[in-house]
N, C-alpha and C. Protein backbone atom coordinates (compact mmCIF):
# COMPACT_ATOMS: atom_id res chain seq x y z
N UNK A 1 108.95 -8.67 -37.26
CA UNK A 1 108.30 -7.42 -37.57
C UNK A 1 106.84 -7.49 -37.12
N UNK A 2 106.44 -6.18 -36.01
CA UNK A 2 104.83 -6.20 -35.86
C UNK A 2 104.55 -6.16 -37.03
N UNK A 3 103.00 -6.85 -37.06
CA UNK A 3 101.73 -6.53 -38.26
C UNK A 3 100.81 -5.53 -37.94
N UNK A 4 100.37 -4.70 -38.40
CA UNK A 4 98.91 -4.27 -38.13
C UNK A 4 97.91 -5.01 -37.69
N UNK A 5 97.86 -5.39 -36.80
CA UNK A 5 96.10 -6.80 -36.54
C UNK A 5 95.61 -5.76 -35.77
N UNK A 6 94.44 -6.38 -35.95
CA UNK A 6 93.11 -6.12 -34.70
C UNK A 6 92.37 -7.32 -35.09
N UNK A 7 91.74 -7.15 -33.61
CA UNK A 7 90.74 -8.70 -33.30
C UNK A 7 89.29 -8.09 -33.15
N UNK A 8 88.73 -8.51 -34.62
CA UNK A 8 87.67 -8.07 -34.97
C UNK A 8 86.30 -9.27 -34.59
N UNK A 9 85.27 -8.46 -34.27
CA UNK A 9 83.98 -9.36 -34.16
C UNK A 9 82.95 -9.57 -35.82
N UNK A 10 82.87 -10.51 -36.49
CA UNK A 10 81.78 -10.94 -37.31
C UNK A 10 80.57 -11.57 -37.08
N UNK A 11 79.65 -11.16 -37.13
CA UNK A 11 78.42 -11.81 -36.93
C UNK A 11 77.65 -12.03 -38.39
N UNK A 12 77.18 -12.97 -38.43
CA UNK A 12 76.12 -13.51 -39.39
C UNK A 12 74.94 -14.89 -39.24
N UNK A 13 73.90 -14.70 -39.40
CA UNK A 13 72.94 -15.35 -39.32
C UNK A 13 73.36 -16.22 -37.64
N UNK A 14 73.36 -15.24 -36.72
CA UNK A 14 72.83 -15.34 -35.02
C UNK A 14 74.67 -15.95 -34.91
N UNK A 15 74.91 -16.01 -35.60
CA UNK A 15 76.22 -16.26 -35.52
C UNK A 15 77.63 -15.88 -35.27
N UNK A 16 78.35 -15.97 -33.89
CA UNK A 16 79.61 -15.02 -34.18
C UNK A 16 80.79 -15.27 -33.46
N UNK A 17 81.88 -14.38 -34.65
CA UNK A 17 83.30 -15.31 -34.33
C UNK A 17 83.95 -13.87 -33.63
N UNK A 18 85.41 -14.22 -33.29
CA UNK A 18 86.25 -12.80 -33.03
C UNK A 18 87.22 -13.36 -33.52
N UNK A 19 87.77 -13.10 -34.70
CA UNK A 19 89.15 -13.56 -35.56
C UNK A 19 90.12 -12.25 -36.21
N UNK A 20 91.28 -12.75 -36.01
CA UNK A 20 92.31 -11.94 -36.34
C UNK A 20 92.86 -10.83 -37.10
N UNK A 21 92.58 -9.99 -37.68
CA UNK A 21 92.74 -9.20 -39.10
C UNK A 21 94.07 -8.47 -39.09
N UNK A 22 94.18 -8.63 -40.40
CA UNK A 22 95.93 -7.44 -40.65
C UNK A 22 94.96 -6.40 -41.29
N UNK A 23 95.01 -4.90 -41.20
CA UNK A 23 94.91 -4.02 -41.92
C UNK A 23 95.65 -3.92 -42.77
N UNK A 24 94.79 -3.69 -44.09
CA UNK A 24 96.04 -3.81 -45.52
C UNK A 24 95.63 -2.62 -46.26
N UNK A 25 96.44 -1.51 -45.67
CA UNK A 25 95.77 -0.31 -47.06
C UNK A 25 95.85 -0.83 -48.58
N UNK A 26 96.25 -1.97 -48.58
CA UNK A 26 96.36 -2.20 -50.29
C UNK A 26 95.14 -2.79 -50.70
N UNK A 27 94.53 -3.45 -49.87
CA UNK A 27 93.16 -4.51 -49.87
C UNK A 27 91.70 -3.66 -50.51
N UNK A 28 91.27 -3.70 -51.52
CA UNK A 28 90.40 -2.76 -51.80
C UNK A 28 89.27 -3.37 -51.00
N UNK A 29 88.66 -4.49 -50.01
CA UNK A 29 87.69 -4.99 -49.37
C UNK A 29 88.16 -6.13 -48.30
N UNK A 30 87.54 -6.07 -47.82
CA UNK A 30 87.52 -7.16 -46.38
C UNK A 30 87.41 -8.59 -46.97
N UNK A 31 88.35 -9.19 -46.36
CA UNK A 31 88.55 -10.93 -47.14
C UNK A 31 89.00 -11.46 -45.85
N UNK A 32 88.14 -12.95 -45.63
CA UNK A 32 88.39 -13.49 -44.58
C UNK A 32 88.34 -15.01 -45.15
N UNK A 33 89.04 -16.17 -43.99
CA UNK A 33 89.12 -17.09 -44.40
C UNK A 33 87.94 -17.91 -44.62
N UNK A 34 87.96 -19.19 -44.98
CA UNK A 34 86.84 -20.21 -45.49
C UNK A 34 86.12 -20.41 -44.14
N UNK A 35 87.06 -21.12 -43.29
CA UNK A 35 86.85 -21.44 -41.91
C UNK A 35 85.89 -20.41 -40.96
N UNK A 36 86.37 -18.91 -41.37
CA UNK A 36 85.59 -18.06 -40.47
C UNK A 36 83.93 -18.08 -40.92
N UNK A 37 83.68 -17.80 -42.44
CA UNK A 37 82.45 -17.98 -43.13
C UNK A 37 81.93 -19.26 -42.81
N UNK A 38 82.43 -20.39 -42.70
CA UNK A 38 81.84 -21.23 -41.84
C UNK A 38 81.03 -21.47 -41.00
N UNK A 39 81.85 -20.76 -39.86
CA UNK A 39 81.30 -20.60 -38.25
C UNK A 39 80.54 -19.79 -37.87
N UNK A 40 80.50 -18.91 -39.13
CA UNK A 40 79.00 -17.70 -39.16
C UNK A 40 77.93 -18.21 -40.09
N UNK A 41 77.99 -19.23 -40.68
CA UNK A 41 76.89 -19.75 -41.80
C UNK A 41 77.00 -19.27 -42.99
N UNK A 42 78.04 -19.06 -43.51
CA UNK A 42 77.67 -18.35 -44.42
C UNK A 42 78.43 -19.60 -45.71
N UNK A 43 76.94 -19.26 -46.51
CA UNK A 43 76.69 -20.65 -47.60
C UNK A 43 77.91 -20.29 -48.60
N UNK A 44 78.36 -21.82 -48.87
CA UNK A 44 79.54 -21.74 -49.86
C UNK A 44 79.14 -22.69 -51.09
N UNK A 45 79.10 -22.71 -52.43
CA UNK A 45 78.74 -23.75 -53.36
C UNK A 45 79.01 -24.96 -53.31
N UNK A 46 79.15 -25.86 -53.79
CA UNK A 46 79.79 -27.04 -53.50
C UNK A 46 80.90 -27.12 -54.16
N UNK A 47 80.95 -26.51 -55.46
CA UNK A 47 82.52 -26.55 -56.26
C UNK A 47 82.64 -25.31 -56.63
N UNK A 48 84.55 -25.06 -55.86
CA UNK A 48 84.49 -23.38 -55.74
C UNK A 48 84.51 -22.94 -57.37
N UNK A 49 84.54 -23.54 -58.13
CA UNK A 49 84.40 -22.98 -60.04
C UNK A 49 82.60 -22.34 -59.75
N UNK A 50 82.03 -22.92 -59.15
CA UNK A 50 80.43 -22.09 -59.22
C UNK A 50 80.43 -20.54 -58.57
N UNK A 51 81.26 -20.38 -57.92
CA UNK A 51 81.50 -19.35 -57.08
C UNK A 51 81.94 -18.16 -58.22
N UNK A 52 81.43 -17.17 -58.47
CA UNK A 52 81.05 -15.83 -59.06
C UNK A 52 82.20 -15.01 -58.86
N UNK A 53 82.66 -14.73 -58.15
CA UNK A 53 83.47 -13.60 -57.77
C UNK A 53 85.37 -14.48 -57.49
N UNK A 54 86.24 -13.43 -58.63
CA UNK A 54 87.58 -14.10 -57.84
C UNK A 54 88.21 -13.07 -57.83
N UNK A 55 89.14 -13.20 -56.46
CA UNK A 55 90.09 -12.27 -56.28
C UNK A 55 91.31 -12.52 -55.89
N UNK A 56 92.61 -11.51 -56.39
CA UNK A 56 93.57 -11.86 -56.29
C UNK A 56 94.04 -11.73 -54.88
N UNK A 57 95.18 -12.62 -53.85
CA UNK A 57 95.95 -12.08 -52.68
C UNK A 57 96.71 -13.39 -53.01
N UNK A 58 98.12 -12.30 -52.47
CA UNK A 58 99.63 -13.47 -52.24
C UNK A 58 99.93 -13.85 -53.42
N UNK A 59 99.66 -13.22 -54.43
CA UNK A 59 99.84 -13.88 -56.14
C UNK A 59 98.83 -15.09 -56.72
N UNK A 60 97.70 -15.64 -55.82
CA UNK A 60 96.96 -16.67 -55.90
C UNK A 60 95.27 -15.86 -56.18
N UNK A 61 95.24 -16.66 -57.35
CA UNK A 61 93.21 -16.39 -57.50
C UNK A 61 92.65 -17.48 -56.83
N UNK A 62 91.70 -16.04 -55.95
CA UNK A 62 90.94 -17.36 -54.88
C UNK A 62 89.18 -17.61 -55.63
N UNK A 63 88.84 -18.01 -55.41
CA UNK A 63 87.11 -17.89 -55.78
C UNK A 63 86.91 -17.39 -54.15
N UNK A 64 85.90 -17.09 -54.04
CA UNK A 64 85.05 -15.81 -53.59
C UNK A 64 83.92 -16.36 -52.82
N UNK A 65 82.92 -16.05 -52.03
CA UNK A 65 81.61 -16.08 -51.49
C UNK A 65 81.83 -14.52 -50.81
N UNK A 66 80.78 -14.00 -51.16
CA UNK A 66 80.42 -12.56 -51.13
C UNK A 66 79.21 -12.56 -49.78
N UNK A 67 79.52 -12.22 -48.65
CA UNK A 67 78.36 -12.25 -47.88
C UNK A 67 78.15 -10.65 -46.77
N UNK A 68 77.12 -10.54 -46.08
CA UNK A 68 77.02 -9.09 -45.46
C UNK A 68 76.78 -9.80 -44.03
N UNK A 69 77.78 -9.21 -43.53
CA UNK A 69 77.91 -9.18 -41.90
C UNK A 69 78.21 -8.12 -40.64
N UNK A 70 77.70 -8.40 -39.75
CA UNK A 70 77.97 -7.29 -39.01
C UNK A 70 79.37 -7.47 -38.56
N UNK A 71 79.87 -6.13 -38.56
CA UNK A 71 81.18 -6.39 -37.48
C UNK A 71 81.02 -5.26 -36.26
N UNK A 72 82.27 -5.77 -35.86
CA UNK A 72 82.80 -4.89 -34.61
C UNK A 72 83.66 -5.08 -33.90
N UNK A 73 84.69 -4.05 -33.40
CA UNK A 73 85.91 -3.59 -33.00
C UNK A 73 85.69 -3.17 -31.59
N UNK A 74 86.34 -3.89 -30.81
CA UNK A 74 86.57 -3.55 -29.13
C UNK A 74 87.39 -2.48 -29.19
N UNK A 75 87.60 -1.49 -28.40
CA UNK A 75 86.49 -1.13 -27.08
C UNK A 75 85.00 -0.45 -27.71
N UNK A 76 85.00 -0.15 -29.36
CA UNK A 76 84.23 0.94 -29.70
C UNK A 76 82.54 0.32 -29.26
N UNK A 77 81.51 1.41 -29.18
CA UNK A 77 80.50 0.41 -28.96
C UNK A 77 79.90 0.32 -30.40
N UNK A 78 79.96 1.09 -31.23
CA UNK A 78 78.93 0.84 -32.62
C UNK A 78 79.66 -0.23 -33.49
N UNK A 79 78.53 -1.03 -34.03
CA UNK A 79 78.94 -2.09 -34.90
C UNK A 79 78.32 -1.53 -36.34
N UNK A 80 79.19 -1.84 -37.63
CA UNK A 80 78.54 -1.89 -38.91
C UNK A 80 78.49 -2.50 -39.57
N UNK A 81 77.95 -2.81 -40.98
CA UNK A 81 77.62 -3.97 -41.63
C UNK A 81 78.44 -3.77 -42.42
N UNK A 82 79.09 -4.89 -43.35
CA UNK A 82 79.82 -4.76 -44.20
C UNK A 82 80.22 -5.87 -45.30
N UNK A 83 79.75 -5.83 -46.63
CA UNK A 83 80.07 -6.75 -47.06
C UNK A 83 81.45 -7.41 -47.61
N UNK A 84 81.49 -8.99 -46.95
CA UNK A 84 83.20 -9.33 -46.67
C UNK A 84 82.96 -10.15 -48.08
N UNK A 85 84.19 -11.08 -48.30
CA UNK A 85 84.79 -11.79 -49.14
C UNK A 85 85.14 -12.69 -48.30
N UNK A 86 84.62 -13.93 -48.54
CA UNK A 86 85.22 -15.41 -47.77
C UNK A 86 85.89 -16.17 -49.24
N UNK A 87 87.00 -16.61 -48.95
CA UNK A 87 87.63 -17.05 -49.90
C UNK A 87 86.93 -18.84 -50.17
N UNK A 88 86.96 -19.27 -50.84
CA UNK A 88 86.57 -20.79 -50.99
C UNK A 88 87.17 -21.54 -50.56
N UNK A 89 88.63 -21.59 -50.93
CA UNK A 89 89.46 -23.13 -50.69
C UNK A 89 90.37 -22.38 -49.03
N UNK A 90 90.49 -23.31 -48.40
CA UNK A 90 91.35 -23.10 -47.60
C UNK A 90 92.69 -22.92 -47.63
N UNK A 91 93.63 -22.05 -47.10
CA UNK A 91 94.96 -21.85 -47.02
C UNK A 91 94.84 -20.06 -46.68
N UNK A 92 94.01 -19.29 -46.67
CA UNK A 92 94.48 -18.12 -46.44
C UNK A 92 94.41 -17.62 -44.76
N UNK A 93 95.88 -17.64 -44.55
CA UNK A 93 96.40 -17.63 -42.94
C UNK A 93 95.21 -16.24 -42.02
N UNK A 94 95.12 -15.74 -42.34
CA UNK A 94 94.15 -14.31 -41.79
C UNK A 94 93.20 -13.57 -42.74
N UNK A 95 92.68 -13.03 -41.94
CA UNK A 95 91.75 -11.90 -42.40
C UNK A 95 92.23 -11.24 -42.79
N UNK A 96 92.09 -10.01 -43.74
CA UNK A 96 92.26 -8.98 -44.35
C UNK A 96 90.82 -8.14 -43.92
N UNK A 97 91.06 -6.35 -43.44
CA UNK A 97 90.42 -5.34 -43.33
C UNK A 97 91.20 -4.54 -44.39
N UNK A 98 90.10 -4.11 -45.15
CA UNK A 98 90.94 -3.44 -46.28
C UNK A 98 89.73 -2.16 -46.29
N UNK A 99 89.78 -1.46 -47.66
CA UNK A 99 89.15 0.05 -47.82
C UNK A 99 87.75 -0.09 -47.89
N UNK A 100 86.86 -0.92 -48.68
CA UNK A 100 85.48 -1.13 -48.42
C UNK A 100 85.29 -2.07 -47.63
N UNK A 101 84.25 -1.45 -46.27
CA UNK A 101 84.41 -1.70 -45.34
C UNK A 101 84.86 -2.06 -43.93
N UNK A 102 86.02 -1.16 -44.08
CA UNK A 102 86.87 -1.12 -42.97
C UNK A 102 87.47 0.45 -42.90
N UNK A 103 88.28 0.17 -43.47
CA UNK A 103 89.25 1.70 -44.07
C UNK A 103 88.47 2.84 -44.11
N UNK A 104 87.18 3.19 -44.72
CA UNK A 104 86.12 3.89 -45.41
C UNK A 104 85.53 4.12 -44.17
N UNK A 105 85.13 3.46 -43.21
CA UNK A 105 84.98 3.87 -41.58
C UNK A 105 85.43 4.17 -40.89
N UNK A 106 86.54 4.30 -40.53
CA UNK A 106 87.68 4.24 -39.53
C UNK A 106 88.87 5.27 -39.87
N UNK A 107 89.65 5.77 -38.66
CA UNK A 107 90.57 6.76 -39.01
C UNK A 107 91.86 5.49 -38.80
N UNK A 108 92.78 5.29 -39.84
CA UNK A 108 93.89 4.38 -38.85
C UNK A 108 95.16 5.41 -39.43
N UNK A 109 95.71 4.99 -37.95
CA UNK A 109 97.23 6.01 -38.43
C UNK A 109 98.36 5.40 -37.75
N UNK A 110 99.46 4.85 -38.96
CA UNK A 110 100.77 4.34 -38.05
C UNK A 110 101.48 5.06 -38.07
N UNK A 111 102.64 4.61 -36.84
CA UNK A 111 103.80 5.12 -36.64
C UNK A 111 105.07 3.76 -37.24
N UNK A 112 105.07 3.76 -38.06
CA UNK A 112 106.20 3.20 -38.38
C UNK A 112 107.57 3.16 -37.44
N UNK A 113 108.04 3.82 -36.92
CA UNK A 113 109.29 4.57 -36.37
C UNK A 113 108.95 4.18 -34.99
N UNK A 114 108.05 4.31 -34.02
CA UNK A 114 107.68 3.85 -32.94
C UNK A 114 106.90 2.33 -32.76
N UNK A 115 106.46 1.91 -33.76
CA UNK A 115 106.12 0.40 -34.14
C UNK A 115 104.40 0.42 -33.84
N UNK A 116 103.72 1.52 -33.96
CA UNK A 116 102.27 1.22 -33.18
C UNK A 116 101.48 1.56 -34.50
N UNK A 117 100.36 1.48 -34.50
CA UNK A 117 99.06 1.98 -35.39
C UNK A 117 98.10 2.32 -34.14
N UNK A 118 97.12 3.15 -34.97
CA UNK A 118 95.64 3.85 -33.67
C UNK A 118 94.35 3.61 -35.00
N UNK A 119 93.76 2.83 -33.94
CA UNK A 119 92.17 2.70 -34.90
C UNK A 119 91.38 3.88 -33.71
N UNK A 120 90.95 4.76 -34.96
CA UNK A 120 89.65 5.41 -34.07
C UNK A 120 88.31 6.18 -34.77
N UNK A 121 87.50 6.08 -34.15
CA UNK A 121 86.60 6.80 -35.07
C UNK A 121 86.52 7.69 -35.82
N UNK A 122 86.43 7.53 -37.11
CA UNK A 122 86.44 9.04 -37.62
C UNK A 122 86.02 10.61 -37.25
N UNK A 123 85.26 10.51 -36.68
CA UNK A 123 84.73 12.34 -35.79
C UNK A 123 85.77 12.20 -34.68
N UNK A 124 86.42 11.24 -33.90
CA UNK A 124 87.19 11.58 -32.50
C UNK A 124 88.50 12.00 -33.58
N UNK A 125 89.04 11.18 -34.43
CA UNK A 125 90.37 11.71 -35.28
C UNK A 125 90.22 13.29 -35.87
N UNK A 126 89.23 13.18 -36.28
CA UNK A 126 89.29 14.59 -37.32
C UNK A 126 89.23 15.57 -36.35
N UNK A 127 88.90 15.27 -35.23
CA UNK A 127 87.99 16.22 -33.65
C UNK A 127 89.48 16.69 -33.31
N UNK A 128 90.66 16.13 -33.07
CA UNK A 128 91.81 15.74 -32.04
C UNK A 128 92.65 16.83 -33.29
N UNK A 129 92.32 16.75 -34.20
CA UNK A 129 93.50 17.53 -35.55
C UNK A 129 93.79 18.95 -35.20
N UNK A 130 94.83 19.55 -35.36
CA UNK A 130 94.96 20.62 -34.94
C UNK A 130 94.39 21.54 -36.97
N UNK A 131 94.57 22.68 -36.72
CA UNK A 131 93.49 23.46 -37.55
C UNK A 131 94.43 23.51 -38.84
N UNK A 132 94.31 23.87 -40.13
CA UNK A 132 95.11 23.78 -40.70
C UNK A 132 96.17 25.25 -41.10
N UNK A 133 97.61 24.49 -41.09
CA UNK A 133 98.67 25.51 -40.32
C UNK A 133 98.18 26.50 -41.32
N UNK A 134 98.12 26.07 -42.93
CA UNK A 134 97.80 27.90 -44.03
C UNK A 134 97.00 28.57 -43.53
N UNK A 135 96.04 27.92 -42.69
CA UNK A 135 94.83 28.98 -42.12
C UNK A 135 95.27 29.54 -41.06
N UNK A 136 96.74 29.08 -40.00
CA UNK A 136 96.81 29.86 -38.53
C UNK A 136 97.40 30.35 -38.94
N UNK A 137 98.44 30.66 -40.58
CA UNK A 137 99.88 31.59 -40.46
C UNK A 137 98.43 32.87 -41.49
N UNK A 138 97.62 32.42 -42.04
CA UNK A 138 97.22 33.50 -42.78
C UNK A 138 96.39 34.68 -41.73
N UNK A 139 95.34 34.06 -40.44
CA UNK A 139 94.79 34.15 -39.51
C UNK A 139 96.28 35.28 -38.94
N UNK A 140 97.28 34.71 -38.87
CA UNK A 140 98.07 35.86 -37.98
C UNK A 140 99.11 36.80 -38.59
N UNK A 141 99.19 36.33 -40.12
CA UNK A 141 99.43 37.09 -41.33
C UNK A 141 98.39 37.54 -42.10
N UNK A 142 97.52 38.20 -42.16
CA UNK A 142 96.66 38.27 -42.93
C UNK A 142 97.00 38.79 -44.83
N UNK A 143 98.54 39.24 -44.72
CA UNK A 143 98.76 39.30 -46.50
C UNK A 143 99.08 38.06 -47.07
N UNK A 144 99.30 36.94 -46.47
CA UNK A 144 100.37 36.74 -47.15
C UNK A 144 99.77 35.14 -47.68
């Protein structure tokens, strides 16, 4: 079975990766692995119990490092900032793009039935929509 991925850019402190992501409408925020926060600098405690923030994925509580990075998505040219979730301990296979900071920007729309998804900017999606039908049948019905 396809996944939803896209191969997203993170940058942090002059730092930057291009790693894997599943879009997860279930994901209320962007969660990426230990390894990626790594390779962008981004500081982890020494024992993940000091770590502030935990969140659930795959039935497992992870501890957390909370950091703000830029991203960005090929071909688009604008990048935005967004604060991710790097998990502490290692084992989580991919990234997660979820609703803050990902979702909340972006128009995504699958086709289940044809096997594809479309990431696109929000003004080109809403731009491309045709008008809404109650307004063309009332527009050429005007009672009804």
């Amino acid at each position: 079975m396809l996944r939803p991925t896209v191969d997203v850019k993170l940058k942090a402190n002059d730092l930057t990766i291009t790693a894997k992501a599943l879009v997860d409408t279930g994901a209320p925020r962007c969660v990426f692995p230990r390894g990626i926060g790594d390779l962008i600098g981004v500081e982890f405690p020494q024992i993940s119990t000091r770590c502030d923030k935990r969140i659930t994925l795959m039935g497992k509580t992870w501890s957390a490092q909370t950091a703000l990075v830029t991203m960005h998505l090929q071909p688009f040219v604008d990048a935005w900032e967004a604060e991710v979730d790097f998990v502490h301990d290692e084992g989580l296979p991919f990234g997660l793009l979820g609703y803050e900071g990902f979702l909340n920007r972006w128009a995504v729309s699958f086709n289940g039935y044809h096997g594809y998804f479309v990431v696109a900017p929000v003004d080109l999606f809403h731009d491309r929509q045709p008008s809404d039908l109650l307004d063309r049948l009332r527009s050429r019905w005007p009672g009804i």
